[in-house]
Each structure stands twice: as structure tokens, then as C-alpha cells.
N, C-alpha and C. Protein backbone atom coordinates (compact mmCIF):
# COMPACT_ATOMS: atom_id res chain seq x y z
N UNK A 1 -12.64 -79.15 44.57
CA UNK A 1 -12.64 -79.68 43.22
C UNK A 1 -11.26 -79.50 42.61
N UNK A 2 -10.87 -80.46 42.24
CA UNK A 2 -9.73 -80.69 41.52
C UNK A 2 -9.49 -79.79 39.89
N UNK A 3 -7.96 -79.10 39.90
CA UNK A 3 -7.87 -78.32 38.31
C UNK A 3 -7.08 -78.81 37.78
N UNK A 4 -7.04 -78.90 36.34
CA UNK A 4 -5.98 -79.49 35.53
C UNK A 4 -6.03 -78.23 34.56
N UNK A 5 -4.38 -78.54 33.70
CA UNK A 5 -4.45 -77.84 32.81
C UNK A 5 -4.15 -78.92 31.65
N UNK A 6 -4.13 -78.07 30.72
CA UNK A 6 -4.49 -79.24 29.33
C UNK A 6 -3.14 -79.31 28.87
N UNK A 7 -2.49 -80.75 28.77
CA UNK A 7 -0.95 -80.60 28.21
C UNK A 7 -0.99 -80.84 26.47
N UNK A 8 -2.18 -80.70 25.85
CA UNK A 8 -1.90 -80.35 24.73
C UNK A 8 -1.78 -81.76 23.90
N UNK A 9 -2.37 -82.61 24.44
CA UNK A 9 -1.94 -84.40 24.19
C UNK A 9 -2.98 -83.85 22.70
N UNK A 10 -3.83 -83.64 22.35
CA UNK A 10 -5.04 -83.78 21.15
C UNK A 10 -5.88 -84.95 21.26
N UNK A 11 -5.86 -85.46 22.48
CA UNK A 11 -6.87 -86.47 22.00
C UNK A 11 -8.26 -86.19 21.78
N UNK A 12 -8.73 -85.14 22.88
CA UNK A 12 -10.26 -84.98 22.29
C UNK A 12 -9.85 -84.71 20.94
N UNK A 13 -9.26 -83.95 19.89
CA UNK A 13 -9.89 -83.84 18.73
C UNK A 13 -9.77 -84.68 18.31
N UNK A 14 -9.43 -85.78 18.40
CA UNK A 14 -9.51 -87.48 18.09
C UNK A 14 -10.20 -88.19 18.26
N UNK A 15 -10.51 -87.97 19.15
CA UNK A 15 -11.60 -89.52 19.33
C UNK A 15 -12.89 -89.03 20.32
N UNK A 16 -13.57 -87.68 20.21
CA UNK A 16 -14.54 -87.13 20.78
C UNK A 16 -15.38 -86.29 19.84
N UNK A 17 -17.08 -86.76 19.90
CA UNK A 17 -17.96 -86.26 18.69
C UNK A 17 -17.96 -84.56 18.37
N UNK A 18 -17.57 -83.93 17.76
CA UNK A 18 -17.80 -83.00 17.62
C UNK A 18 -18.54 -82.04 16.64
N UNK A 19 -19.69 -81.56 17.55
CA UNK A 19 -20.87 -80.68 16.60
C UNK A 19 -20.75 -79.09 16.71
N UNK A 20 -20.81 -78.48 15.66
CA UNK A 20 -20.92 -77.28 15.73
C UNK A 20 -22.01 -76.64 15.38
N UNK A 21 -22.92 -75.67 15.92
CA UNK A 21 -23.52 -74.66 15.25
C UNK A 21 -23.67 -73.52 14.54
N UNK A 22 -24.91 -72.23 14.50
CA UNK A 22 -24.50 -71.80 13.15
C UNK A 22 -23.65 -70.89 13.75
N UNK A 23 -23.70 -70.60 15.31
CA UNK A 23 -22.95 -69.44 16.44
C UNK A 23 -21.79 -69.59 15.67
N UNK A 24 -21.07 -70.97 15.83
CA UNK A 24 -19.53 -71.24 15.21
C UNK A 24 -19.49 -71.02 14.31
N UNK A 25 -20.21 -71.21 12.96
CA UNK A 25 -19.78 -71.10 11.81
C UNK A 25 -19.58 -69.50 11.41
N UNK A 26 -20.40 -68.57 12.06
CA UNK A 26 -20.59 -66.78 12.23
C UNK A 26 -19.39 -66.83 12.43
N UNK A 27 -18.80 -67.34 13.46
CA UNK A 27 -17.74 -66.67 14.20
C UNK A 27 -16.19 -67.55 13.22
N UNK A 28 -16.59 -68.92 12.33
CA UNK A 28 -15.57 -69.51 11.92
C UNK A 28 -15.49 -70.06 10.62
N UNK A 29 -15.98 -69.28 9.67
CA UNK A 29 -16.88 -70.35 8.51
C UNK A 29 -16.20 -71.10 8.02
N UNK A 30 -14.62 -71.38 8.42
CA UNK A 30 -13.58 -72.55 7.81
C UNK A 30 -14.31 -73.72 8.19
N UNK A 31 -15.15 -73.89 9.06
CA UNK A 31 -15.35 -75.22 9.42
C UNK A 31 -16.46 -75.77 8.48
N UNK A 32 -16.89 -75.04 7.74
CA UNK A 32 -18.23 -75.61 6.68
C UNK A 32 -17.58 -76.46 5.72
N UNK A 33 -16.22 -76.59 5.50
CA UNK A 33 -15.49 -77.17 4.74
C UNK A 33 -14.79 -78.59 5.16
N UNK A 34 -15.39 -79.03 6.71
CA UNK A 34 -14.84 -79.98 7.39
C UNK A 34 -16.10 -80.70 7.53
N UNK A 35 -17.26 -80.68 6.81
CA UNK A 35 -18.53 -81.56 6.77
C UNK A 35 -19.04 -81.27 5.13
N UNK A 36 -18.67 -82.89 4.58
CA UNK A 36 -19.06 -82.76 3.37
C UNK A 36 -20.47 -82.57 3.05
N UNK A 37 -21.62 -82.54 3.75
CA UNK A 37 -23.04 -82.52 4.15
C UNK A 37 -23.49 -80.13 3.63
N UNK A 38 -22.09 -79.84 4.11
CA UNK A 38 -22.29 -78.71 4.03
C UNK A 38 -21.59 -77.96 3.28
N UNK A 39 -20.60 -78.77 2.96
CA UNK A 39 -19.27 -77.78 2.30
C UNK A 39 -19.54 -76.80 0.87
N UNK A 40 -20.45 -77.51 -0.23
CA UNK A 40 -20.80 -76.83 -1.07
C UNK A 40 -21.87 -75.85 -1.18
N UNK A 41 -23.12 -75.58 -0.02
CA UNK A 41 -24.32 -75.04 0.00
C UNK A 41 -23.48 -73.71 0.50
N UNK A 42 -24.52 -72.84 -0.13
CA UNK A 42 -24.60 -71.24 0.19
C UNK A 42 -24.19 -71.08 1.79
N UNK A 43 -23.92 -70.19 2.10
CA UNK A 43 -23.41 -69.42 3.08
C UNK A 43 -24.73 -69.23 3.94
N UNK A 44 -25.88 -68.66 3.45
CA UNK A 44 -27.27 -68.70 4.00
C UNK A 44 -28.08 -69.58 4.07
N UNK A 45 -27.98 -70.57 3.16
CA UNK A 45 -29.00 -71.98 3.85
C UNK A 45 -28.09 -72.63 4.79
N UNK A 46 -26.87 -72.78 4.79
CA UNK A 46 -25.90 -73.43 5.70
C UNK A 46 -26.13 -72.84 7.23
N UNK A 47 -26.19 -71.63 6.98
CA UNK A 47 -26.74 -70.60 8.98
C UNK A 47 -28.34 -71.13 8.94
N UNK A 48 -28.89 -70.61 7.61
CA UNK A 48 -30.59 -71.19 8.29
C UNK A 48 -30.82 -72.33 8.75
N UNK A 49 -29.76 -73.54 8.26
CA UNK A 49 -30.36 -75.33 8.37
C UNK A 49 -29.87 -75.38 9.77
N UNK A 50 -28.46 -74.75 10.36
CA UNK A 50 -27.51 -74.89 11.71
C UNK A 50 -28.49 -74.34 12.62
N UNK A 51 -29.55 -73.16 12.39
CA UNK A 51 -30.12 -72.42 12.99
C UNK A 51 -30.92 -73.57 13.96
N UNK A 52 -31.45 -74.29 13.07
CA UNK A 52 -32.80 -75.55 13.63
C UNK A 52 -31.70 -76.29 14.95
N UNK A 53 -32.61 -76.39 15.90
CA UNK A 53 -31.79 -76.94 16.80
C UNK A 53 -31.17 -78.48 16.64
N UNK A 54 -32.39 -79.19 15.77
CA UNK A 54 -31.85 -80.64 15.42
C UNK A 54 -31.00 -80.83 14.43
N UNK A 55 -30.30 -79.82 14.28
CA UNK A 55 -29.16 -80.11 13.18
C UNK A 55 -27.67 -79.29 13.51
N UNK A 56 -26.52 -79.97 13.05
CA UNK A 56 -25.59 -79.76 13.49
C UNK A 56 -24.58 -79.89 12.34
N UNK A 57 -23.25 -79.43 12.22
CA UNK A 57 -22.43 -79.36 11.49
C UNK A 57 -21.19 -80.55 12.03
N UNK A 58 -21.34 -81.41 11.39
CA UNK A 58 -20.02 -82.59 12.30
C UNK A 58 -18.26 -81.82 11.90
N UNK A 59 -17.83 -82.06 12.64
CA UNK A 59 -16.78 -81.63 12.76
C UNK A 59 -15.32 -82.26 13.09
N UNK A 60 -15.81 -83.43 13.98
CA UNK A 60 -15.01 -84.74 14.24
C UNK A 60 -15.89 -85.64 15.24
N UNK A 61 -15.13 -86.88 14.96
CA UNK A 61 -15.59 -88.33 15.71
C UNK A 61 -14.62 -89.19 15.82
N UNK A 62 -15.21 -90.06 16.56
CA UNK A 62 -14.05 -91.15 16.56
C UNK A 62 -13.62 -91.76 15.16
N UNK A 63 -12.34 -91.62 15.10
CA UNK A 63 -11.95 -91.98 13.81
C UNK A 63 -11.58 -91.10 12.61
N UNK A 64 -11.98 -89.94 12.81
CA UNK A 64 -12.47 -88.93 11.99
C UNK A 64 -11.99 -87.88 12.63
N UNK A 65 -10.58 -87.98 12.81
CA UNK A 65 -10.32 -86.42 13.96
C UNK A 65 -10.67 -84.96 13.19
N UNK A 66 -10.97 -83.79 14.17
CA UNK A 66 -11.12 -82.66 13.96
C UNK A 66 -9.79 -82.51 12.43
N UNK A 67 -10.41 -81.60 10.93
CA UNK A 67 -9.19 -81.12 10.58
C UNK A 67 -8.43 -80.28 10.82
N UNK A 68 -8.65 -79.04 12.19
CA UNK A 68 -8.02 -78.69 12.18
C UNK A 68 -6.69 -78.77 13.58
N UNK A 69 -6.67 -79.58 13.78
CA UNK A 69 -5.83 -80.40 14.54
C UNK A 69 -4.60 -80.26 13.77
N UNK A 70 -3.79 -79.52 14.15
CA UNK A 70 -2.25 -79.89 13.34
C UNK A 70 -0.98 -79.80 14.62
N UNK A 71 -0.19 -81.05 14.14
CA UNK A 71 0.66 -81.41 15.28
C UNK A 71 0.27 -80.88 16.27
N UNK A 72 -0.84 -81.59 17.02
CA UNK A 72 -1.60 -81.37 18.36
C UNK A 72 -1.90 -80.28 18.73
N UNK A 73 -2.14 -79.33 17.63
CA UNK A 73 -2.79 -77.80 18.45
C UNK A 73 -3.66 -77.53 17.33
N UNK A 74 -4.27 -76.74 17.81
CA UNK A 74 -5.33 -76.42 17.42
C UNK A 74 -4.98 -74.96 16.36
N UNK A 75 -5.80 -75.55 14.80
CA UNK A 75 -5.09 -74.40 14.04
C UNK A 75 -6.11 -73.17 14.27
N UNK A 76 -7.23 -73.21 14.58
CA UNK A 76 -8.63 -72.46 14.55
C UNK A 76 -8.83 -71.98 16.30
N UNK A 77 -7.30 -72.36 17.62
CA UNK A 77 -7.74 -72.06 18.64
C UNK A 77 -8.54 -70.68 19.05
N UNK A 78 -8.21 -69.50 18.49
CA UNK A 78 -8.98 -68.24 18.70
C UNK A 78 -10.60 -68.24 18.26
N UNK A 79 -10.64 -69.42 17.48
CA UNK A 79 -12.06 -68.84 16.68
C UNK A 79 -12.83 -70.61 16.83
N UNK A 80 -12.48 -70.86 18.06
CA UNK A 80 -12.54 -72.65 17.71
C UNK A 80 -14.14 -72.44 18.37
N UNK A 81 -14.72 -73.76 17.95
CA UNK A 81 -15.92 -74.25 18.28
C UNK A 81 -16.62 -73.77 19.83
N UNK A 82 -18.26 -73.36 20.50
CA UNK A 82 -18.20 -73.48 21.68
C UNK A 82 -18.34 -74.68 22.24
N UNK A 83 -18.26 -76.06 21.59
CA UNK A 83 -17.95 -76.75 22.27
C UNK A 83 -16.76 -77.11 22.36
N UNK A 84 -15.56 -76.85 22.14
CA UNK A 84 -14.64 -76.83 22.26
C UNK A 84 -13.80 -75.97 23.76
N UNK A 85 -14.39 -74.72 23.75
CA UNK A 85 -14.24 -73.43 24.59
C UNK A 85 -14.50 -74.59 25.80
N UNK A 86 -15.95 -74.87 25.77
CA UNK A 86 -16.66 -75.45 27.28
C UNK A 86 -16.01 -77.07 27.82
N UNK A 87 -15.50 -77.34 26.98
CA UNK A 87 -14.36 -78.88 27.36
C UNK A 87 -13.49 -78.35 28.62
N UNK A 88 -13.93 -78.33 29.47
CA UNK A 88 -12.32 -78.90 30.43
C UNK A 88 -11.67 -79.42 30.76
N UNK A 89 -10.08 -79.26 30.88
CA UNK A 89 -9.18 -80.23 30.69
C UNK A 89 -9.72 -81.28 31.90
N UNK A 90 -9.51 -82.27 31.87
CA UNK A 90 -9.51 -83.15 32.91
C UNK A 90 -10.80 -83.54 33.35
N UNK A 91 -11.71 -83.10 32.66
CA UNK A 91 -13.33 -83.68 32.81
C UNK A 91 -13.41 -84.93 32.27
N UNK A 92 -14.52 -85.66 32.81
CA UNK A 92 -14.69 -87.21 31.78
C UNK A 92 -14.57 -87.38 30.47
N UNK A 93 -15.05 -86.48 29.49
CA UNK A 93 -14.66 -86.88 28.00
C UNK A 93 -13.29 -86.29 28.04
N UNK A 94 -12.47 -85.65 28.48
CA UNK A 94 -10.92 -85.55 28.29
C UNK A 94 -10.34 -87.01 28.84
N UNK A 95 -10.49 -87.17 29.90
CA UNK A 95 -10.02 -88.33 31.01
C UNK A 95 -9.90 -90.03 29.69
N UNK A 96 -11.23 -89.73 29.03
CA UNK A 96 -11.50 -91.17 28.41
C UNK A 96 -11.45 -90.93 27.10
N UNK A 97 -10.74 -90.10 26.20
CA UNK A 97 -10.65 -89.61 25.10
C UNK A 97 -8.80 -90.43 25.28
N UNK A 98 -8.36 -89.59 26.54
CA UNK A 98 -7.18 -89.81 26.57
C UNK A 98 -6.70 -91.63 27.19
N UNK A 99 -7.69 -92.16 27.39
CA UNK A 99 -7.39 -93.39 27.46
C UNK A 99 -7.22 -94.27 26.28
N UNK A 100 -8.58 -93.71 25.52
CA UNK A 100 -8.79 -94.05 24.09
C UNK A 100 -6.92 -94.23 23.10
N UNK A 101 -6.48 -92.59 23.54
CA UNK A 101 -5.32 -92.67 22.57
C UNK A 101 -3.97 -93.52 23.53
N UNK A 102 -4.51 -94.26 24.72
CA UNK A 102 -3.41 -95.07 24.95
C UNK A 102 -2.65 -93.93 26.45
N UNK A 103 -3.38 -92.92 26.35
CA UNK A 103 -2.33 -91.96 27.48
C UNK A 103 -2.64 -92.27 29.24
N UNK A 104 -1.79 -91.76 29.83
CA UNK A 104 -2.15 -91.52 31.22
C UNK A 104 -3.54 -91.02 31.49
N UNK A 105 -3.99 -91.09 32.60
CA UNK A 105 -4.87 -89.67 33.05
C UNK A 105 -4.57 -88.51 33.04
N UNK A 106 -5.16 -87.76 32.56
CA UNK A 106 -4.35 -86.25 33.09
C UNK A 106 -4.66 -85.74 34.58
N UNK A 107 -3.51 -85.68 35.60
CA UNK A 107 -3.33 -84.88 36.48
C UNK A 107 -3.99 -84.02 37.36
N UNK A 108 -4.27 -83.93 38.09
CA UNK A 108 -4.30 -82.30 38.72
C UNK A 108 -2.90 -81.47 39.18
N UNK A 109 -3.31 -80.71 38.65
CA UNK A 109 -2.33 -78.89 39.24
C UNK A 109 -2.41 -79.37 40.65
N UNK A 110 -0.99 -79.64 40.74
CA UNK A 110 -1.23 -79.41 42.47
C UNK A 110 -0.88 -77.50 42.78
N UNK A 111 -1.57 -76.71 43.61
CA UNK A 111 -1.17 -75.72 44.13
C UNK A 111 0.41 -75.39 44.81
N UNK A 112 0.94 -74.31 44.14
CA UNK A 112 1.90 -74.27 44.84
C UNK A 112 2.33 -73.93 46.49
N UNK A 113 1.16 -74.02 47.03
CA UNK A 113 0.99 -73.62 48.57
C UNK A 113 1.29 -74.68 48.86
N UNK A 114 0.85 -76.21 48.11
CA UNK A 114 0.83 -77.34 48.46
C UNK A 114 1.94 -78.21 48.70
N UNK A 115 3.11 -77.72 47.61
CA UNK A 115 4.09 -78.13 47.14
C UNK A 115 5.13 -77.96 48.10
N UNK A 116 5.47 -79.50 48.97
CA UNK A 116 6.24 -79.06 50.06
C UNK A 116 8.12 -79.54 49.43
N UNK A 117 8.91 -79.19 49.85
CA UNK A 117 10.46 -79.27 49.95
C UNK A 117 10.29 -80.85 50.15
């Protein structure tokens, strides 16, 4: 299986749906302020409503990039979303996120065992 590493292009936070739960918001509560659905409610109905599995905190979509995206990095990377964490570079929603913004494919790491003269 093929590895890539992520060169930092931002397109998933561009043009890929992004939901968070209440796990994220524990661990990030800046993001309650990036869904107008939630931004003004208490701190405790906001974890109890995230709690329900059919509900989610939007965070970005197509069109609607992540806010905290600034000049292509991530301002919230330590404390960012778990769906964010579980994205790997070079999986299908990276691959077609990044087509979306017009880019190459991203790559595989070739090994340096591989790498001949």
C-alpha cells in the first residue's frame, strides 16, 4: 500500500463536508462559533444536542471552507476535529478534493531504499 504525506495544499478544508461532534467540541469549543445553528446556545445543550448521534456540528463544505484554515494550515491543528485526525493524505476524499481545487494528485513517498542514483 502506497504512503503519502500531506503537502499542505488545504484543499480538503475546502471543498470536503465537515462534521464535528460533541468529542470535538470537549476537546475544541472554538468550533461552536463556525456553525451558526450553534454559535449562540449554552455550552450544555450544545454537548447534549452533539451527544445524539443524528446530529452534528457543520464545520465546512463545499463552498464554505473550514474557518479555521488560514494561509493553508490549519489554525486549530493540535485540537482539530476527529475527522480531521482520521483523513489521510492521499486517500480518495484528499485525491478528489484536490482535483476539485484544480491540483495534481498527490504522490506517493517513494522510500528511500527505492531511490536509485
Amino acid at each position: 500500500m502506497s504512503e503519502y504525506e500531506c503537502d499542505k495544499c488545504g484543499a480538503c478544508c475546502r471543498n470536503l463536508l465537515l462534521e464535528v461532534d460533541d468529542i470535538d467540541v470537549l476537546r475544541e469549543p472554538r468550533l461552536v462559533a463556525a456553525d451558526a445553528n450553534y454559535a449562540n446556545l449554552p455550552m450544555a445543550t450544545i454537548l447534549q444536542q452533539l451527544a445524539d448521534e443524528c446530529r452534528a456540528l457543520l464545520l465546512a463544505a463545499p463552498g464554505s471552507p473550514c474557518p479555521f484554515l488560514q494561509e493553508n494550515q490549519c489554525s486549530i491543528y493540535p485540537t482539530r476535529p476527529n475527522a480531521c485526525v482520521a483523513m489521510p493524505a492521499g486517500d480518495d476524499q484528499c485525491q478528489q478534493a484536490r482535483m476539485v481545487d484544480g491540483l495534481p494528485p498527490l504522490a506517493p513517498v517513494v522510500p528511500e531504499t527505492e531511490v536509485r542514483p
